[in-house]
PDB file of N, CA and C in Angstrom:
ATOM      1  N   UNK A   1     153.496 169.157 108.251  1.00  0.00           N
ATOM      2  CA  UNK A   1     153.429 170.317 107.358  1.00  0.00           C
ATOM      3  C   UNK A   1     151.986 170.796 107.230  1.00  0.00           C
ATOM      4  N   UNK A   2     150.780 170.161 107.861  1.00  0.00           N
ATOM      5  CA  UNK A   2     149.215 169.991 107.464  1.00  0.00           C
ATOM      6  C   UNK A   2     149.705 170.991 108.732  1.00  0.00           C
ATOM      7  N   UNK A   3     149.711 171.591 109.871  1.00  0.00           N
ATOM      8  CA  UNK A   3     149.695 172.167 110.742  1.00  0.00           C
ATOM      9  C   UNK A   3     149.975 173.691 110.087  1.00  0.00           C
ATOM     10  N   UNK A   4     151.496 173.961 109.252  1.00  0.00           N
ATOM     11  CA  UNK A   4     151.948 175.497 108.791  1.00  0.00           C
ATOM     12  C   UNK A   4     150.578 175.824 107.918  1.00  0.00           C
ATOM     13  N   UNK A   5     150.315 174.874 106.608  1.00  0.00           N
ATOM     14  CA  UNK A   5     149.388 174.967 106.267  1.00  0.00           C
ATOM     15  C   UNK A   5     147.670 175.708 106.818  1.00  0.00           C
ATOM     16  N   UNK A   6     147.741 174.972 108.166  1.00  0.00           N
ATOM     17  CA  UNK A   6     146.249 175.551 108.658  1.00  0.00           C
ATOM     18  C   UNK A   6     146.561 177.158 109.124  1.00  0.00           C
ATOM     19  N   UNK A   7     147.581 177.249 109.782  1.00  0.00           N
ATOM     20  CA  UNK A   7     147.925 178.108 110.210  1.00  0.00           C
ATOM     21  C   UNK A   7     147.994 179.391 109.000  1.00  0.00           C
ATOM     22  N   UNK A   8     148.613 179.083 107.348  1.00  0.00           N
ATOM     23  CA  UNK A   8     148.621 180.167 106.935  1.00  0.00           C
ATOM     24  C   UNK A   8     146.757 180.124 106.562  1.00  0.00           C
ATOM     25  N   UNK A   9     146.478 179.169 106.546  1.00  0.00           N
ATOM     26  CA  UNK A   9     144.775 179.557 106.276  1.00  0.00           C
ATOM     27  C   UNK A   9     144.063 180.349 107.165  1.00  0.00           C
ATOM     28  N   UNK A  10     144.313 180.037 108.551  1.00  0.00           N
ATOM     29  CA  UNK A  10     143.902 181.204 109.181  1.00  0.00           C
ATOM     30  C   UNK A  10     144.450 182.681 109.405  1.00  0.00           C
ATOM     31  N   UNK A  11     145.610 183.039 109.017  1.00  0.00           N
ATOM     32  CA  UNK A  11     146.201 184.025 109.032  1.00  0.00           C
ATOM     33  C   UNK A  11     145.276 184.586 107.744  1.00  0.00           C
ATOM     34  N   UNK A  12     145.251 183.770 106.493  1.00  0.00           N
ATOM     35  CA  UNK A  12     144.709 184.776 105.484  1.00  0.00           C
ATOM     36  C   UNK A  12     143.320 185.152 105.863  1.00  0.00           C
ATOM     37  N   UNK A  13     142.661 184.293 106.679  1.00  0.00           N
ATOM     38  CA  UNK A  13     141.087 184.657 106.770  1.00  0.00           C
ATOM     39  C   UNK A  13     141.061 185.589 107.794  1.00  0.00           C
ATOM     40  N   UNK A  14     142.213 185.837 108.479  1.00  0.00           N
ATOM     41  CA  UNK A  14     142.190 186.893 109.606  1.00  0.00           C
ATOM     42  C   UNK A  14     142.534 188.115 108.924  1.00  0.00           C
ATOM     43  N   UNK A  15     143.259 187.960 107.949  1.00  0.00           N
ATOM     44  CA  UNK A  15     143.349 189.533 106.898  1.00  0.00           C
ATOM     45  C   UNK A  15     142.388 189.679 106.406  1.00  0.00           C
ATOM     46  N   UNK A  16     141.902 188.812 105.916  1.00  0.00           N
ATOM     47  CA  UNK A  16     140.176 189.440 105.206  1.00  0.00           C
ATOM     48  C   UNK A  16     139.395 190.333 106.351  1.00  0.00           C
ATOM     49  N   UNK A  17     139.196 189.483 107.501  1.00  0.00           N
ATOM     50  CA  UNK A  17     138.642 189.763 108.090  1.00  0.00           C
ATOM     51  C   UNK A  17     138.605 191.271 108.465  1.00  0.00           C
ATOM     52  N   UNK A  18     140.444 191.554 109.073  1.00  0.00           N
ATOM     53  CA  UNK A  18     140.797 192.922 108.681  1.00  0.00           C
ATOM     54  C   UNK A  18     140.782 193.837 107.791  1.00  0.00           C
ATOM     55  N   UNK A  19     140.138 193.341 106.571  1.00  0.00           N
ATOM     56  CA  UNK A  19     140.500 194.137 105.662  1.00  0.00           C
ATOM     57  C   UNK A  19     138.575 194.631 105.412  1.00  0.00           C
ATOM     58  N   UNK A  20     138.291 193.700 105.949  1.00  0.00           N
ATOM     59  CA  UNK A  20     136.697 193.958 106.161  1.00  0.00           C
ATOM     60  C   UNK A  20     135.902 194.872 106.942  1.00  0.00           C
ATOM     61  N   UNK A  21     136.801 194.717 108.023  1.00  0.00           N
ATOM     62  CA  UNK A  21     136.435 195.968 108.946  1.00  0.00           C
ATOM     63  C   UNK A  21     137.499 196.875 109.039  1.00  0.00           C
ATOM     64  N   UNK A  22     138.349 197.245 108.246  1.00  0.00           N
ATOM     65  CA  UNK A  22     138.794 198.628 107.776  1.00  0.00           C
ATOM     66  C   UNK A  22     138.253 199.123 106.689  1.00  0.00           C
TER      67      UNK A  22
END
């Protein structure tokens, strides 16, 4: 379950990210 976990952590830091450069 430590795996879905990392995974939604990087999904959210990849929206920031997007939301950074929009």
């Amino acid at each position: 379950d430590s795996q879905r976990a990392e995974r939604i952590r990087i999904c959210k830091e990849n929206l920031a990210t997007f939301e950074l450069g929009a």
